[in-house]
C-alpha atoms as a PDB file:
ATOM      1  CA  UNK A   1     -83.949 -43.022 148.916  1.00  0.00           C
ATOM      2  CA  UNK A   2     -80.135 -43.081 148.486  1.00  0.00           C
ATOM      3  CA  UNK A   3     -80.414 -44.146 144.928  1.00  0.00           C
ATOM      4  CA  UNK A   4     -83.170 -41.553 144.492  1.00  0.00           C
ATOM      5  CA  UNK A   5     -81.205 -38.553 145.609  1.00  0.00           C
ATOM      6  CA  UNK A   6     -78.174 -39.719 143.581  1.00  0.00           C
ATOM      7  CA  UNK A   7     -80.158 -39.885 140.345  1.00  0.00           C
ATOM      8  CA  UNK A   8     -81.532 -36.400 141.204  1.00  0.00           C
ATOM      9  CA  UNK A   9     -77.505 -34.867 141.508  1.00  0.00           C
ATOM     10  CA  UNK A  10     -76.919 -36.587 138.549  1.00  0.00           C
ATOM     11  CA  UNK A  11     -79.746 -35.308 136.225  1.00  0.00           C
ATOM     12  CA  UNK A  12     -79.103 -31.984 137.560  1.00  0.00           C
ATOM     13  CA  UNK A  13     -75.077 -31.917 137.335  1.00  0.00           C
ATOM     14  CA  UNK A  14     -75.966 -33.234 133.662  1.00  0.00           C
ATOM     15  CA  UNK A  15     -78.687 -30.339 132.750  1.00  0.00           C
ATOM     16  CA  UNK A  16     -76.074 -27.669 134.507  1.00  0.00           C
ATOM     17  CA  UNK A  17     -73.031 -29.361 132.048  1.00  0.00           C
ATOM     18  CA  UNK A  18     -75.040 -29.091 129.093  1.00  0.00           C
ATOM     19  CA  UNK A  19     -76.329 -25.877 129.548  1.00  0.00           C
ATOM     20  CA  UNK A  20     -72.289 -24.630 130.223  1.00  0.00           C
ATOM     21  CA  UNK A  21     -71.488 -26.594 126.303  1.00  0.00           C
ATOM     22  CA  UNK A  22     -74.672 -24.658 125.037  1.00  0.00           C
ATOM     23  CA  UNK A  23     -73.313 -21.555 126.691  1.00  0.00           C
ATOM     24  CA  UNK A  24     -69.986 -22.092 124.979  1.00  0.00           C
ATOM     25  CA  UNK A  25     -71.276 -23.013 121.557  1.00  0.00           C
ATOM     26  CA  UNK A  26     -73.316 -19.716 121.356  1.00  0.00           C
ATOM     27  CA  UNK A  27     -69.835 -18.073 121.633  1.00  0.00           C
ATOM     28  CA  UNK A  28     -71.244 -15.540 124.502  1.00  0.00           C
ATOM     29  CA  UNK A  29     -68.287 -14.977 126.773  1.00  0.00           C
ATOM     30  CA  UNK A  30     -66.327 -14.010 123.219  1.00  0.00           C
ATOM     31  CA  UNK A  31     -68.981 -11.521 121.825  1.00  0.00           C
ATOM     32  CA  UNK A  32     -66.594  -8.713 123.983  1.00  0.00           C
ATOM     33  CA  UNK A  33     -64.422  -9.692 121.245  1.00  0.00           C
ATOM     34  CA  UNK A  34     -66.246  -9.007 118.361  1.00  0.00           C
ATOM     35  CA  UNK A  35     -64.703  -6.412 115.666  1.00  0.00           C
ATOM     36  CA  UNK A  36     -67.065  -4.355 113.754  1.00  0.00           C
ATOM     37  CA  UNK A  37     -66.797  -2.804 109.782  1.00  0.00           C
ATOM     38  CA  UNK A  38     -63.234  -1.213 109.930  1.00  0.00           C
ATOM     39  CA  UNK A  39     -62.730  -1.434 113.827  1.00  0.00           C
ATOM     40  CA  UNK A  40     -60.401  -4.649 114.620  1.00  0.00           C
ATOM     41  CA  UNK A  41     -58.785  -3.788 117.690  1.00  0.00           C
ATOM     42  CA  UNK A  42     -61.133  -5.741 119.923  1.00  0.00           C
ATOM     43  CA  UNK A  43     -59.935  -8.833 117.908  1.00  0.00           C
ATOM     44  CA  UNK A  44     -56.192  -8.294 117.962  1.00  0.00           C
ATOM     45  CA  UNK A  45     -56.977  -7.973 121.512  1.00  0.00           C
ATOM     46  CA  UNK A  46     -58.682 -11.793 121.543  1.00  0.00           C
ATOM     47  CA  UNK A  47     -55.084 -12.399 119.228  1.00  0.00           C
ATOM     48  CA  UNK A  48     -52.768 -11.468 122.055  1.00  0.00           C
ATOM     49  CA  UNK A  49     -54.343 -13.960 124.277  1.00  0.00           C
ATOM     50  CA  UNK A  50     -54.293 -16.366 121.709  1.00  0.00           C
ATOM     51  CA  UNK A  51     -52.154 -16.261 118.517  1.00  0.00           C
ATOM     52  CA  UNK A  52     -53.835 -19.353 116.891  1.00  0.00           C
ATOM     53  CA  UNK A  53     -56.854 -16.947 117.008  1.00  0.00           C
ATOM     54  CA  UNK A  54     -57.172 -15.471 113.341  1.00  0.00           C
ATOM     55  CA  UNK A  55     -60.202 -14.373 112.370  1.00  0.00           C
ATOM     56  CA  UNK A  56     -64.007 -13.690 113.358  1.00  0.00           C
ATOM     57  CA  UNK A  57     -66.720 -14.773 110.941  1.00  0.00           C
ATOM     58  CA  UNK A  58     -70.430 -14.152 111.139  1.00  0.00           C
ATOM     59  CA  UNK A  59     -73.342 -15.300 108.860  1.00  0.00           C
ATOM     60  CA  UNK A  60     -76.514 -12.365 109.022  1.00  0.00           C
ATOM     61  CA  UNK A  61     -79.319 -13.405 111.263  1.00  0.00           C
ATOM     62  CA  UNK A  62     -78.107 -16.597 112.082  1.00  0.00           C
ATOM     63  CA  UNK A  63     -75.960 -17.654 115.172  1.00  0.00           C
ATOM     64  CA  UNK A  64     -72.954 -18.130 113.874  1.00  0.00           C
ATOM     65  CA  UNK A  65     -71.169 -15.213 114.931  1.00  0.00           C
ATOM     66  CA  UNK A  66     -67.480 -16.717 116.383  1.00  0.00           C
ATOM     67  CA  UNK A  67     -64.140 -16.633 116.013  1.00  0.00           C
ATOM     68  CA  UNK A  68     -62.124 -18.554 113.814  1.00  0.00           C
ATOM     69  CA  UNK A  69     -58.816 -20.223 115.017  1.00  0.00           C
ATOM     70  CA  UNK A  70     -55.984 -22.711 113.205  1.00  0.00           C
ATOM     71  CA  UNK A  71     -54.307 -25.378 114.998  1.00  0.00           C
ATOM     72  CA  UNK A  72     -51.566 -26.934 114.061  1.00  0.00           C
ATOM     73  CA  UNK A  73     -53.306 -29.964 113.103  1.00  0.00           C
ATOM     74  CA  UNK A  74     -57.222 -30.303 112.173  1.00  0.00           C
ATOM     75  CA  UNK A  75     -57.922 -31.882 115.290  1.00  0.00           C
ATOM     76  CA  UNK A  76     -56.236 -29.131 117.748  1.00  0.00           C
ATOM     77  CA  UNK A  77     -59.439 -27.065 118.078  1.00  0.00           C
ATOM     78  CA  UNK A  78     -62.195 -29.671 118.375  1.00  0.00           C
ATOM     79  CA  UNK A  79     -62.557 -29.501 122.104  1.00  0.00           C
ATOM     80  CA  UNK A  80     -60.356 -26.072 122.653  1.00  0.00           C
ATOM     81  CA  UNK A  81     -62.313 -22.594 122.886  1.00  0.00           C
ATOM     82  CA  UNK A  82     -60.227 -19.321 121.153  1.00  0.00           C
ATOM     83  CA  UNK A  83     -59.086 -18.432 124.444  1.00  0.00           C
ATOM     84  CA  UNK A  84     -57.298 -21.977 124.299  1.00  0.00           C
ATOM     85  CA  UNK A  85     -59.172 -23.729 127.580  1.00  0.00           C
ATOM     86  CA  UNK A  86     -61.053 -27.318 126.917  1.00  0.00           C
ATOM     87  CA  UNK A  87     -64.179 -26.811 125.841  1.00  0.00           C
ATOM     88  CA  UNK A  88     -66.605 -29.446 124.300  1.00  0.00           C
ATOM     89  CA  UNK A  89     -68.366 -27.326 121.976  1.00  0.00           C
ATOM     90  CA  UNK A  90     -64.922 -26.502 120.243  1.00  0.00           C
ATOM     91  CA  UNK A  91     -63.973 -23.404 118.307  1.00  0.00           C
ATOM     92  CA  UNK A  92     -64.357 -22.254 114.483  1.00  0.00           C
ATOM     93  CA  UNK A  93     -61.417 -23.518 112.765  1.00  0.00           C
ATOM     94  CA  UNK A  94     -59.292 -23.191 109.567  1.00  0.00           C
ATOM     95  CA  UNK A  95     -57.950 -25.782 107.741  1.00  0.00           C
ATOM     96  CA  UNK A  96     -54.150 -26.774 108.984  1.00  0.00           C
ATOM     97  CA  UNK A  97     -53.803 -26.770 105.003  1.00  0.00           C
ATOM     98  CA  UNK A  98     -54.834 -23.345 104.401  1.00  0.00           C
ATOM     99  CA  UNK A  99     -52.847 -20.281 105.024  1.00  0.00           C
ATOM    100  CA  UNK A 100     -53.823 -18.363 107.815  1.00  0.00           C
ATOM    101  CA  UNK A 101     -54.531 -14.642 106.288  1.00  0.00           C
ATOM    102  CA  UNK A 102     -57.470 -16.331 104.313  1.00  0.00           C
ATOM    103  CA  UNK A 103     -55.604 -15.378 100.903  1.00  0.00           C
ATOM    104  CA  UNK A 104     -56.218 -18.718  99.548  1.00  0.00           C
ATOM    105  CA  UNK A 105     -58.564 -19.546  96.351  1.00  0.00           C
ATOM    106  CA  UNK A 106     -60.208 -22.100  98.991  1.00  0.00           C
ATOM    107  CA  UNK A 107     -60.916 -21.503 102.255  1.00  0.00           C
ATOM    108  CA  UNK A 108     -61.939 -24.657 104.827  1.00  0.00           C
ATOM    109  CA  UNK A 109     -63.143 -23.672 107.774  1.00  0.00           C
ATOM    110  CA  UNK A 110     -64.474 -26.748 110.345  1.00  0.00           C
ATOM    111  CA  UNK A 111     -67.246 -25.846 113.243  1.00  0.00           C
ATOM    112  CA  UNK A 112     -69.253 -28.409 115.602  1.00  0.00           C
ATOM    113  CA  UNK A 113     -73.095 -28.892 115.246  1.00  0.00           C
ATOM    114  CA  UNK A 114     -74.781 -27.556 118.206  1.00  0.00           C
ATOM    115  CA  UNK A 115     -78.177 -28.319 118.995  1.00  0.00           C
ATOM    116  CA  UNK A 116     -78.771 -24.821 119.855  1.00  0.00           C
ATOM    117  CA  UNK A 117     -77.636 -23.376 116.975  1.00  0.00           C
ATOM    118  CA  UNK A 118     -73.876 -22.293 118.107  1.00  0.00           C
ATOM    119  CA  UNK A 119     -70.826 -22.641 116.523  1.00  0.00           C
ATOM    120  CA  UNK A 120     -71.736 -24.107 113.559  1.00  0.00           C
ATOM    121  CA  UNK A 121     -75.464 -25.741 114.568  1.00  0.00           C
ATOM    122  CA  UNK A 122     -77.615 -23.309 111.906  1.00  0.00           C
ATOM    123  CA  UNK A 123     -75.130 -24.731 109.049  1.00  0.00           C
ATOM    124  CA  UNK A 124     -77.872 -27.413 108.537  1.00  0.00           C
ATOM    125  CA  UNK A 125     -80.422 -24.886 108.403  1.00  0.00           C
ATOM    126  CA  UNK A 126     -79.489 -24.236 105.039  1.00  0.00           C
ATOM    127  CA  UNK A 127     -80.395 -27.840 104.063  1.00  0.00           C
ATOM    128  CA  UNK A 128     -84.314 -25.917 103.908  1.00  0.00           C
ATOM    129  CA  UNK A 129     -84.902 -23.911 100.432  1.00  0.00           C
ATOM    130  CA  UNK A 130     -86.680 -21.407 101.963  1.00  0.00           C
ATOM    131  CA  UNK A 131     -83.684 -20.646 104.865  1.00  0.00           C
ATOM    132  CA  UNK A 132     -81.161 -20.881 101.669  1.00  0.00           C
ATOM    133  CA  UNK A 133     -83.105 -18.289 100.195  1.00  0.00           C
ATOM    134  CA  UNK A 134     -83.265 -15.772 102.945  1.00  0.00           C
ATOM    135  CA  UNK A 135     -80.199 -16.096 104.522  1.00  0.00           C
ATOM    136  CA  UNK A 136     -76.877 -14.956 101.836  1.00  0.00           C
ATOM    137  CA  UNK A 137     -74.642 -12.403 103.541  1.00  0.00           C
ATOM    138  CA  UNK A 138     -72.239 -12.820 105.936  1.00  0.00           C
ATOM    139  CA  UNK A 139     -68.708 -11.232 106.879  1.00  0.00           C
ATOM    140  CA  UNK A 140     -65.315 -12.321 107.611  1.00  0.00           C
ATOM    141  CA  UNK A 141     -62.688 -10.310 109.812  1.00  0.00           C
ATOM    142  CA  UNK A 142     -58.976 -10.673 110.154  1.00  0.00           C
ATOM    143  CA  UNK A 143     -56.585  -8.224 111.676  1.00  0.00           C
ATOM    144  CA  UNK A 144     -55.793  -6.264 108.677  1.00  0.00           C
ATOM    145  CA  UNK A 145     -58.829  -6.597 105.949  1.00  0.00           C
ATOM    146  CA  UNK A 146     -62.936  -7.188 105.845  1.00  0.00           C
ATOM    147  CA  UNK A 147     -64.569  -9.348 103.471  1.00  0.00           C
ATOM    148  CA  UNK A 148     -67.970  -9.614 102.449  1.00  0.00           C
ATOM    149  CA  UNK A 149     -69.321 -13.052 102.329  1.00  0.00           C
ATOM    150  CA  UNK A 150     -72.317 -14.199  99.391  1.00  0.00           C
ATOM    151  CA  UNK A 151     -73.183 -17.048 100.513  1.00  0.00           C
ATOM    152  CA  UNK A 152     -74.221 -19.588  97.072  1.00  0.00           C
ATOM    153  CA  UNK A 153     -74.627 -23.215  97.717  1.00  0.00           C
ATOM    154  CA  UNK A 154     -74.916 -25.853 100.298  1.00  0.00           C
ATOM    155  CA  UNK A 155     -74.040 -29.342  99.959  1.00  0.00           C
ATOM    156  CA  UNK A 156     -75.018 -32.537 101.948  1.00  0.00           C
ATOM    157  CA  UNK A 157     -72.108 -34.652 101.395  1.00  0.00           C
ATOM    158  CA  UNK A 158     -70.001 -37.370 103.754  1.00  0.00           C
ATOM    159  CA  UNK A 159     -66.499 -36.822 105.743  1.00  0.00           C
ATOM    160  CA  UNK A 160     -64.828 -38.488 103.011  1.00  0.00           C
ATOM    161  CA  UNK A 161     -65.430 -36.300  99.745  1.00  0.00           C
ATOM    162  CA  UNK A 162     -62.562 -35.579  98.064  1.00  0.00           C
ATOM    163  CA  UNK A 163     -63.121 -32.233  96.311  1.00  0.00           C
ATOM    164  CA  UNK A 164     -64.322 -30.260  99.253  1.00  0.00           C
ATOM    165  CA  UNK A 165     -62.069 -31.911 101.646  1.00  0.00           C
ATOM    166  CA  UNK A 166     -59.102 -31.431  99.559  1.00  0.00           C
ATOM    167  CA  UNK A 167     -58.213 -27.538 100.705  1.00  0.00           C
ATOM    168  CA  UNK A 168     -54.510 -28.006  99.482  1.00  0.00           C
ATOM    169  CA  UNK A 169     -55.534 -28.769  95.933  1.00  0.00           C
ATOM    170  CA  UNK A 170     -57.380 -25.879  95.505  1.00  0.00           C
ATOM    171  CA  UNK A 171     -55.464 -23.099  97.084  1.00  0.00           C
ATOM    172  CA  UNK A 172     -54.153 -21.652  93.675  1.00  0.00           C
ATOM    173  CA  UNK A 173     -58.024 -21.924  91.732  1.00  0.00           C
ATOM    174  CA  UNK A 174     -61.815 -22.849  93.305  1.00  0.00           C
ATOM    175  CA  UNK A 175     -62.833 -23.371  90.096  1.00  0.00           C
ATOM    176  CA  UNK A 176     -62.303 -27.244  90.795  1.00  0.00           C
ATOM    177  CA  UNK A 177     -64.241 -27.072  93.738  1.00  0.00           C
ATOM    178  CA  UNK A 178     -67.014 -24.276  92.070  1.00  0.00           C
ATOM    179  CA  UNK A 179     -67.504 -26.911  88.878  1.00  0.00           C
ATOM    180  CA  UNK A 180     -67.853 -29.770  91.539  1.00  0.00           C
ATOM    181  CA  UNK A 181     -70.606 -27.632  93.581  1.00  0.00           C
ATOM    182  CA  UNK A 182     -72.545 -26.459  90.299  1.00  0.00           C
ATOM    183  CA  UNK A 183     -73.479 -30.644  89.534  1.00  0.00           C
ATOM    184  CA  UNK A 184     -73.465 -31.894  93.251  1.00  0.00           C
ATOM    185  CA  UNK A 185     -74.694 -28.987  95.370  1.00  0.00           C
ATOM    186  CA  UNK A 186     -78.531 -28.868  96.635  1.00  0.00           C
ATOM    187  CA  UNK A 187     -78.739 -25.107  95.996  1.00  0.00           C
ATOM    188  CA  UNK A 188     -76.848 -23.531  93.868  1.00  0.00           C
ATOM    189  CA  UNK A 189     -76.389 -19.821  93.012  1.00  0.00           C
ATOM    190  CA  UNK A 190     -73.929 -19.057  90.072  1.00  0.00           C
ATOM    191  CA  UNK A 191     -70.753 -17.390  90.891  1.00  0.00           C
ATOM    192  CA  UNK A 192     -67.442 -16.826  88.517  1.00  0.00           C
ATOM    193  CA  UNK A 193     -64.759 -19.681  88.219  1.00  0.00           C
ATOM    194  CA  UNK A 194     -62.082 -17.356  89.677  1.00  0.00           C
ATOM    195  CA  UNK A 195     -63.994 -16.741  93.164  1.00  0.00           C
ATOM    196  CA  UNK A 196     -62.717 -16.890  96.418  1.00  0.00           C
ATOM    197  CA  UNK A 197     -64.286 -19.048  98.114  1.00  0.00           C
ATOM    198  CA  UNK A 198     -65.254 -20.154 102.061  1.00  0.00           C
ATOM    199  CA  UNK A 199     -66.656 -23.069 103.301  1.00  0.00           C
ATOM    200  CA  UNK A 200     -68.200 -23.782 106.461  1.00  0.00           C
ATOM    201  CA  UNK A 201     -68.524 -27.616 107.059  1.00  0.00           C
ATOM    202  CA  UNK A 202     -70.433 -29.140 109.882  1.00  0.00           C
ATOM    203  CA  UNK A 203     -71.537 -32.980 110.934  1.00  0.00           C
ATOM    204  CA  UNK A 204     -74.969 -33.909 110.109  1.00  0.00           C
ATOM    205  CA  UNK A 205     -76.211 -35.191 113.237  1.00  0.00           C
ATOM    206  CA  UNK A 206     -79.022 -38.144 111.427  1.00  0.00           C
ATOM    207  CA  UNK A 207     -75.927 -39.745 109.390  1.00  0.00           C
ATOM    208  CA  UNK A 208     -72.039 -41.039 111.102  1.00  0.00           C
ATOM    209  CA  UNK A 209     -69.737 -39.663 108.805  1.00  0.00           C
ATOM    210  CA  UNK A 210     -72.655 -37.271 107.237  1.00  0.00           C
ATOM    211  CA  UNK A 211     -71.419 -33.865 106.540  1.00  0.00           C
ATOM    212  CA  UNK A 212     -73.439 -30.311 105.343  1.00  0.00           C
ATOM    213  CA  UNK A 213     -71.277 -27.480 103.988  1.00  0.00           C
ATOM    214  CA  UNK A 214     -72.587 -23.898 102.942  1.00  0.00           C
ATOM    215  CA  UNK A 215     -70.343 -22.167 100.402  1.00  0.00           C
ATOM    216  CA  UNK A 216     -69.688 -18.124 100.341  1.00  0.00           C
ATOM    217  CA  UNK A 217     -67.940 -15.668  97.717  1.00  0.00           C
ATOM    218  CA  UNK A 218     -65.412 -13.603  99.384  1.00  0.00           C
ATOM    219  CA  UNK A 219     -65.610 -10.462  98.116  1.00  0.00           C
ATOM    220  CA  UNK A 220     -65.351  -6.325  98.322  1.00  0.00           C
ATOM    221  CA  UNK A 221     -62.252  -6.901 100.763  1.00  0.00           C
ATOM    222  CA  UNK A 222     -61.117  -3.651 102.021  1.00  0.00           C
ATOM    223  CA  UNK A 223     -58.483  -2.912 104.833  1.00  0.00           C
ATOM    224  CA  UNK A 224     -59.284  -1.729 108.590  1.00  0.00           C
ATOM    225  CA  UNK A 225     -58.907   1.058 110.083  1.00  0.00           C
ATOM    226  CA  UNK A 226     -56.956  -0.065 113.385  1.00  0.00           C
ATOM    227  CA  UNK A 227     -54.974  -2.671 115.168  1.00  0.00           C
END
């Protein structure tokens, strides 16, 4: 009966844990957070708490809707939230390589696959035709400017590639990465050689080292209206 009751605490303390990672991965406690078009200050509020904070990025109708942090290696925010506690489902985070004001040709940004579709769980969504099809708009925040986001490609790839993977090659010109994308990517919609780019990489949960990326134009930036 012992035994019985134990097993019971366990399955339940293991339901309640998972439920708390789930909770974290959709990002909820940091929607207060959120800036809107032209309206930042609720972010540079999230950036006071946390200077490695720098960024928000959200894909349309999706859940990825979080913000983005840099550590000061690529490892620093895989089990830290953007208020800077442990947290298993991680943060959104840039690229140690890349500079922080996303003004880089190449932007890397790294996000954990949820199961419920946080952080960066609907990434592999975009594996499906129909999902790349209807889902290409996003935006990206910082403290001082907006970008629109056209999402173009998506690419099913390993932890080891060395174009995508390679942010500090490409920080002057995506065109490496954009020619690389145009002959190895599973969808592909054209955009110029000169384009700023984002990418949003995620583990693909069926392979080890398997990885899925989804590719967006940065465009129309534009700067806020507050602090």
């Amino acid at each position: 009966m012992l035994l019985v009751l134990c097993m019971m605490l366990y399955g339940g303390y293991s339901l309640y844990d998972n439920w708390l990672i789930n909770q974290a991965g959709y990002g909820s406690e940091m929607m207060k957070f959120k800036p809107s078009e032209g309206h930042v200050y609720s972010l540079a509020e999230l950036m006071k708490i946390n200077p490695d904070v720098i960024g928000w990025i959200t894909v349309d109708d999706t859940h990825i809707d979080q913000p983005v942090t840099q550590g000061k290696d690529d490892m620093e925010y895989v089990n830290k939230d953007a208020l800077g506690e442990f947290a298993l489902s991680g943060s959104v985070f840039l690229s140690c390589l890349n500079n922080r004001d996303f003004s880089d040709a190449y932007n890397l940004t790294y996000g954990h696959h949820m199961e419920n579709g946080g952080m960066y769980g609907d990434v592999t969504k975009f594996l499906d035709k129909k999902y790349f099809e209807s889902h290409k708009t996003g935006t990206l925040y910082n403290d001082k400017n907006t970008w629109d986001i056209s999402l173009f490609a998506v690419l099913k790839t390993d932890a080891g590639d060395p174009v995508v993977y390679n942010a500090s090659s490409y920080i002057g010109s995506a065109s490496g990465v954009i020619s690389y994308l145009e002959q190895k990517a599973l969808y592909y919609r054209s955009v110029p050689s000169d384009s700023q780019v984002i990418a949003l990489s995620t583990c693909y949960d069926t392979e080890t080292n398997g990885r899925v990326i989804v590719f967006g134009k940065l465009e129309n930036k534009r700067e806020v209206k507050d602090s």
